[in-house]
C-alpha atoms as a PDB file:
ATOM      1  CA  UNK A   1       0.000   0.000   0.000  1.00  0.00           C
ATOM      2  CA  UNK A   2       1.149   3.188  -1.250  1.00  0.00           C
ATOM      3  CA  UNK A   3       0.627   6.431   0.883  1.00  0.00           C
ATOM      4  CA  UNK A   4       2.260  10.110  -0.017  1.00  0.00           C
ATOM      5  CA  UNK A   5       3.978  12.081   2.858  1.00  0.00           C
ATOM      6  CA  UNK A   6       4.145  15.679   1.768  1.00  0.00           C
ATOM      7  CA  UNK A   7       7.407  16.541  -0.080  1.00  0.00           C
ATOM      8  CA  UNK A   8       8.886  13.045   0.639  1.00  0.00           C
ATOM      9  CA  UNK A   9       7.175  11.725  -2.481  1.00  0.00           C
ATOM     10  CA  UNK A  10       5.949   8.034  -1.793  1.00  0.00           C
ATOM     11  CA  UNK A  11       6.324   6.450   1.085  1.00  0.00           C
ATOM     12  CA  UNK A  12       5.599   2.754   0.906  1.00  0.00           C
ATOM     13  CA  UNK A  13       4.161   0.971   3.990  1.00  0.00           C
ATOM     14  CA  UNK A  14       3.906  -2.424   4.474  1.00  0.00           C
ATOM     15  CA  UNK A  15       1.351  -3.849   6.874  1.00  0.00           C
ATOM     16  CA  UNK A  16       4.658  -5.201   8.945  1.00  0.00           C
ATOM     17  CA  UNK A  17       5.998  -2.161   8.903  1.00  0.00           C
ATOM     18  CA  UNK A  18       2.371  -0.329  10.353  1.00  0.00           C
ATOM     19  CA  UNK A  19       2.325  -3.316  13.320  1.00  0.00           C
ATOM     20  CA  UNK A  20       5.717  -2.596  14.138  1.00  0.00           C
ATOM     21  CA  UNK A  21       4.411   1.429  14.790  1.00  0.00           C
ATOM     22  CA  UNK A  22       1.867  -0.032  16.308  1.00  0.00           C
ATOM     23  CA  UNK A  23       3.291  -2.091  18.855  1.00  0.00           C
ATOM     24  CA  UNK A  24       5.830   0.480  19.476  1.00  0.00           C
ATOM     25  CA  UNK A  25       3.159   2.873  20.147  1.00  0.00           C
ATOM     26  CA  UNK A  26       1.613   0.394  22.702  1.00  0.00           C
ATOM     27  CA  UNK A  27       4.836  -0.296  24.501  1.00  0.00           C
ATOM     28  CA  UNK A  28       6.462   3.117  24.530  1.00  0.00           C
ATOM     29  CA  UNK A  29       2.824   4.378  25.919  1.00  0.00           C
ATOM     30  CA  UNK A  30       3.397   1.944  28.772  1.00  0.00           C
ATOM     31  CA  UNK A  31       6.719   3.449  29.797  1.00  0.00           C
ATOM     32  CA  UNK A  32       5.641   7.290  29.249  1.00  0.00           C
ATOM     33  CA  UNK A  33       2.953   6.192  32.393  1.00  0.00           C
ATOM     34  CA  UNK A  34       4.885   3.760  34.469  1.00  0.00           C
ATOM     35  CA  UNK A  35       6.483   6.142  36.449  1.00  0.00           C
ATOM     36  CA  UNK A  36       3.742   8.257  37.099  1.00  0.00           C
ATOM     37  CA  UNK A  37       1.753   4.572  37.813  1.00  0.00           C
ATOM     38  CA  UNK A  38       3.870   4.165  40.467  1.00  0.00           C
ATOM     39  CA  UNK A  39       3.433   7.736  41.767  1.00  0.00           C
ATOM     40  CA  UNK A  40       0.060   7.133  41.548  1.00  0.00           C
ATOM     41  CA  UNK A  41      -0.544   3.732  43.035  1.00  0.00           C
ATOM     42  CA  UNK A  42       0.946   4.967  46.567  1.00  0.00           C
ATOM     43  CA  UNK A  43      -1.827   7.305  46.939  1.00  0.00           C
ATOM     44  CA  UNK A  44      -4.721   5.372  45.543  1.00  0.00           C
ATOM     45  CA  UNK A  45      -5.160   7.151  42.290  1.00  0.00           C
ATOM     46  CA  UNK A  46      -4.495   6.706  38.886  1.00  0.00           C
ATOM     47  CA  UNK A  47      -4.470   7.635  35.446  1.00  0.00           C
ATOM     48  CA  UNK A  48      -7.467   9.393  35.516  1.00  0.00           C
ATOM     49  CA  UNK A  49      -7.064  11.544  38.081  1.00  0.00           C
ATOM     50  CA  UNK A  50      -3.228  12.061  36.492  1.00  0.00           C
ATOM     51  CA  UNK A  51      -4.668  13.604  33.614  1.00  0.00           C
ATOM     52  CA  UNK A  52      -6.787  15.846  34.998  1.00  0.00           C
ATOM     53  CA  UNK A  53      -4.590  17.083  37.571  1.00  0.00           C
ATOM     54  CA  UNK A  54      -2.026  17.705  34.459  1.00  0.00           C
ATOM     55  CA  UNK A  55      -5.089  19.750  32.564  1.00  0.00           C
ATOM     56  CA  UNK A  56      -5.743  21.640  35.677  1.00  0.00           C
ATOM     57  CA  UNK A  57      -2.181  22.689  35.521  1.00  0.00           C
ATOM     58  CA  UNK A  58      -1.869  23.425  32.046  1.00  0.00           C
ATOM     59  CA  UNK A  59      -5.111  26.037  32.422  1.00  0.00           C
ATOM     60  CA  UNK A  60      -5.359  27.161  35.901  1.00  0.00           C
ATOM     61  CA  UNK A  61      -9.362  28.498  36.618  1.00  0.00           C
ATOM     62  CA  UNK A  62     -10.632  26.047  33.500  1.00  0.00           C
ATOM     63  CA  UNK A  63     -14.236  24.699  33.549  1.00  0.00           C
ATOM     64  CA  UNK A  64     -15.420  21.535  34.598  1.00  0.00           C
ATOM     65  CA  UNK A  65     -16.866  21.900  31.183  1.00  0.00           C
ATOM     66  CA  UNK A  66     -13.671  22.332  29.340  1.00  0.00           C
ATOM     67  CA  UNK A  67     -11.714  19.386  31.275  1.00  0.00           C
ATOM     68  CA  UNK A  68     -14.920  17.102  30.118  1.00  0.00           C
ATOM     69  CA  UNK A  69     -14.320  18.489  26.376  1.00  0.00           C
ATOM     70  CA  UNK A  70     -10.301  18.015  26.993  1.00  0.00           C
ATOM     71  CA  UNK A  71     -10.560  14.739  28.350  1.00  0.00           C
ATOM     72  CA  UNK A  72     -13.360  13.328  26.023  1.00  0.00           C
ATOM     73  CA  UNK A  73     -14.765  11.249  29.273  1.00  0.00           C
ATOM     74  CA  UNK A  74     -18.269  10.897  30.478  1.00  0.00           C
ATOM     75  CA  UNK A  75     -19.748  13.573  33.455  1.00  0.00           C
ATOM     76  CA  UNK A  76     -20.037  10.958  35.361  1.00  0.00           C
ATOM     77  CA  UNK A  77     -16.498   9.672  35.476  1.00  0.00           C
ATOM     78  CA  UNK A  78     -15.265  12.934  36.078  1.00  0.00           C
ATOM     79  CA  UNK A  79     -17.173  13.996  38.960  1.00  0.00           C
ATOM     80  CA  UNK A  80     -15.724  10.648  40.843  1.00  0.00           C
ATOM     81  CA  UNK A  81     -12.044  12.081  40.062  1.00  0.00           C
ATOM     82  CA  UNK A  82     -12.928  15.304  40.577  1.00  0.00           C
ATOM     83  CA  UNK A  83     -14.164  14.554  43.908  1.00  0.00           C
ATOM     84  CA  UNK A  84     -11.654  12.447  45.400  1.00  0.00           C
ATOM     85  CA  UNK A  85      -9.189  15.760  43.999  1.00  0.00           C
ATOM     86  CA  UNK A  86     -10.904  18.283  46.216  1.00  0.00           C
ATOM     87  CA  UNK A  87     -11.720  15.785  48.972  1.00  0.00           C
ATOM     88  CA  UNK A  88      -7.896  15.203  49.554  1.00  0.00           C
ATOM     89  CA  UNK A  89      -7.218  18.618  48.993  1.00  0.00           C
ATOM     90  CA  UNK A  90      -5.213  18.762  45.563  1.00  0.00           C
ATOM     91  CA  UNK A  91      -8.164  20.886  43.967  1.00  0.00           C
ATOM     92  CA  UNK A  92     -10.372  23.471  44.511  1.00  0.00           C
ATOM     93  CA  UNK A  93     -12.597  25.054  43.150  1.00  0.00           C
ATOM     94  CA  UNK A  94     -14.529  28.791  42.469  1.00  0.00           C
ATOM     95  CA  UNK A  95     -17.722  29.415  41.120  1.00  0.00           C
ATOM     96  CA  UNK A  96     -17.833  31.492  38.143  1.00  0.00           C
ATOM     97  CA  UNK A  97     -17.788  35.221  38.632  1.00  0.00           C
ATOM     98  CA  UNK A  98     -19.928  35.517  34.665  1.00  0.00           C
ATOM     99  CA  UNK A  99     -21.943  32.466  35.616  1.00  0.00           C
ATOM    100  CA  UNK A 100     -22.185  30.470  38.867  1.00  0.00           C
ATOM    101  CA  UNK A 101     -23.361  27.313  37.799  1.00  0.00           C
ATOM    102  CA  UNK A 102     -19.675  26.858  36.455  1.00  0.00           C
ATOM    103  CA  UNK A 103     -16.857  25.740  38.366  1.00  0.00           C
ATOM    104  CA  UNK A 104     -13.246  26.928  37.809  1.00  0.00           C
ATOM    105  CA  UNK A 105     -10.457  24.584  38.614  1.00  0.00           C
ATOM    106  CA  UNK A 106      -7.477  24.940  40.276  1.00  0.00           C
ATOM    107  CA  UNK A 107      -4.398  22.663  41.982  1.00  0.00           C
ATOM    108  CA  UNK A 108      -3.885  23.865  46.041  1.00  0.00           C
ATOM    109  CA  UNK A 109      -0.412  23.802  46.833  1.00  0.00           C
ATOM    110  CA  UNK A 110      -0.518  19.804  47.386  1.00  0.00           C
ATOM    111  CA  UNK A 111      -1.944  19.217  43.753  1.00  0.00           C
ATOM    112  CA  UNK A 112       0.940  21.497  42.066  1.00  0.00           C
ATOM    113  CA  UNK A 113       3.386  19.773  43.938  1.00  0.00           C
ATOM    114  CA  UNK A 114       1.714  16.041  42.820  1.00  0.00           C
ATOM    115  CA  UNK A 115       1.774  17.243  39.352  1.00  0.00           C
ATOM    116  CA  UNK A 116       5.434  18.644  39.810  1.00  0.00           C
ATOM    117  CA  UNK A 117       6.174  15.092  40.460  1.00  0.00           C
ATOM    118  CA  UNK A 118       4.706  13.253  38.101  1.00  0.00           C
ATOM    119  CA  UNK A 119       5.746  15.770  35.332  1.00  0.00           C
ATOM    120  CA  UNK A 120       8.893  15.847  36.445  1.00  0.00           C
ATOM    121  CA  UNK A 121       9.299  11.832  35.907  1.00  0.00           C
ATOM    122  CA  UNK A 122       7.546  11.989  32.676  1.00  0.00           C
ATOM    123  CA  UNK A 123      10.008  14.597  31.670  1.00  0.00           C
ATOM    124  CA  UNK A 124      12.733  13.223  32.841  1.00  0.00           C
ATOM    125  CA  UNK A 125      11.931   9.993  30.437  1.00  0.00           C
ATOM    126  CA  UNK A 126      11.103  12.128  27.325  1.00  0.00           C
ATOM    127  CA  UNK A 127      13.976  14.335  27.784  1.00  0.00           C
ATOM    128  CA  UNK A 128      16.285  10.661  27.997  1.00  0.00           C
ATOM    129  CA  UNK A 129      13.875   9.567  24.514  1.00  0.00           C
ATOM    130  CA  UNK A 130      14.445  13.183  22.869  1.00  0.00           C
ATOM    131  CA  UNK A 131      18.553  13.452  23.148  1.00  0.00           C
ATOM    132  CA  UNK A 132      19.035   9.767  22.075  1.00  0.00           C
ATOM    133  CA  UNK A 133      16.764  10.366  18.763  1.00  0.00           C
ATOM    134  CA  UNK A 134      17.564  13.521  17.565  1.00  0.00           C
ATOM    135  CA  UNK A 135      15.950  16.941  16.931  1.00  0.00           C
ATOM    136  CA  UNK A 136      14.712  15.873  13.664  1.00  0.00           C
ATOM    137  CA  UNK A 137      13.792  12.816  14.603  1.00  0.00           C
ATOM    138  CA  UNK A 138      11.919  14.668  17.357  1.00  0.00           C
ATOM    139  CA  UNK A 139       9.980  16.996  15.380  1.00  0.00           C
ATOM    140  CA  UNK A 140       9.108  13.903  12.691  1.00  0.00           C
ATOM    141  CA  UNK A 141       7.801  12.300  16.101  1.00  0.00           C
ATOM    142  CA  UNK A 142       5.752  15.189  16.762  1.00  0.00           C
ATOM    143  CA  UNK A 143       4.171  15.520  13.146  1.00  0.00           C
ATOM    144  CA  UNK A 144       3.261  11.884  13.448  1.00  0.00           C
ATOM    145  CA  UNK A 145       1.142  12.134  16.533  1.00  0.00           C
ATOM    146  CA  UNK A 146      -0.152  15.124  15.516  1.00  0.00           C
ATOM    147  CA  UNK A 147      -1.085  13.400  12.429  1.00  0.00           C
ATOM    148  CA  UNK A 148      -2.799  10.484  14.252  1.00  0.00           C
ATOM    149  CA  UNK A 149      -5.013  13.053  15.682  1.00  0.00           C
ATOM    150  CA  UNK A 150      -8.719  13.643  14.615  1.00  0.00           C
ATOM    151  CA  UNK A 151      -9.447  17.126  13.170  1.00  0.00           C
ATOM    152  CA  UNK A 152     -11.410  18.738  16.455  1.00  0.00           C
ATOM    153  CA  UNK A 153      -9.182  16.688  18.649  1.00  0.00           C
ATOM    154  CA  UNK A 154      -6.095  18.716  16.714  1.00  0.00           C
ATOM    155  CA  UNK A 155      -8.149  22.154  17.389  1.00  0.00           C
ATOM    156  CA  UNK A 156      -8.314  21.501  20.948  1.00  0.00           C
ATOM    157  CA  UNK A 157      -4.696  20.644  20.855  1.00  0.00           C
ATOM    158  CA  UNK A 158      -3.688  23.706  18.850  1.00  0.00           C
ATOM    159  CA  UNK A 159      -5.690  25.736  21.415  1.00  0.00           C
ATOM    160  CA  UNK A 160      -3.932  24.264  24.316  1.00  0.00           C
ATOM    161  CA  UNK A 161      -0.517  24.555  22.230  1.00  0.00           C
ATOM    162  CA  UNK A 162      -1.269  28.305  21.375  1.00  0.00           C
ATOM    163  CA  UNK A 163      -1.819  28.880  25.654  1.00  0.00           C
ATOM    164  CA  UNK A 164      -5.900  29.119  25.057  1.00  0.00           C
END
């Protein structure tokens, strides 16, 4: 199967050659989260409530509805994370000064320094990945995920990218 990549002209891709992404996909995926797993695991939590810790972070005062939109999981599911977060004191929330039915996000003190932590182990693995492969091979890396992602999935990362 024949598939063109920009500039490069043809690129040919054999179905080996897609499982081998594949798998490498699967298995690098489970060493970008193992450390944070293990983080996490010591304070009964896990990826879940990783992610939106990392989100809170990344947009300090964002909505519950945003974080749903972000994290493309069910009301439901976030509410539990959400309020084992402000429970154990790693979020808080404020109630909208425009409209008070929403809720604005923050990490307390507690919840930056968790997500200090687990960043900092995350980064500490892609910095490793980055310096072995390459800048080029690090900005091919990043044009294939970004690739892999669907259109409004791509907005919301652009957004996030741009500091919205």
């Amino acid at each position: 199967m024949a598939e063109t990549s920009g500039s490069e002209g043809l690129l040919f891709l054999t179905d080996e050659q897609l499982r081998k992404g594949i798998e490498a996909m699967f298995f690098a995926y489970r060493g970008f989260t193992a450390d944070p797993d293990r983080i996490l695991e010591g304070k009964d939590y896990g990826r879940a409530h990783h992610r939106a810790i990392h989100f809170i972070n990344r947009s300090p005062g964002t909505t519950v509805s945003n974080l749903l939109s972000i994290l493309g999981v069910t009301k439901q599911s976030l509410n539990r994370v959400l309020r084992t977060l402000i429970e154990d004191g790693l979020v808080r929330t404020e109630k909208g000064r425009v409209d008070a039915r929403e809720r604005h996000l923050y990490l307390t003190e507690s919840g930056k320094a968790l997500e200090r932590e687990l960043s900092d182990a995350q980064r500490a693995r892609m910095r490793a990945a980055y310096r072995a492969a390459g800048p080029v091979a690090v900005q091919g890396f990043r044009q294939v995920l970004e690739a892999m992602m669907d259109p409004a999935i791509r907005q919301q990362y652009n957004r996030l990218k741009e500091g919205g």
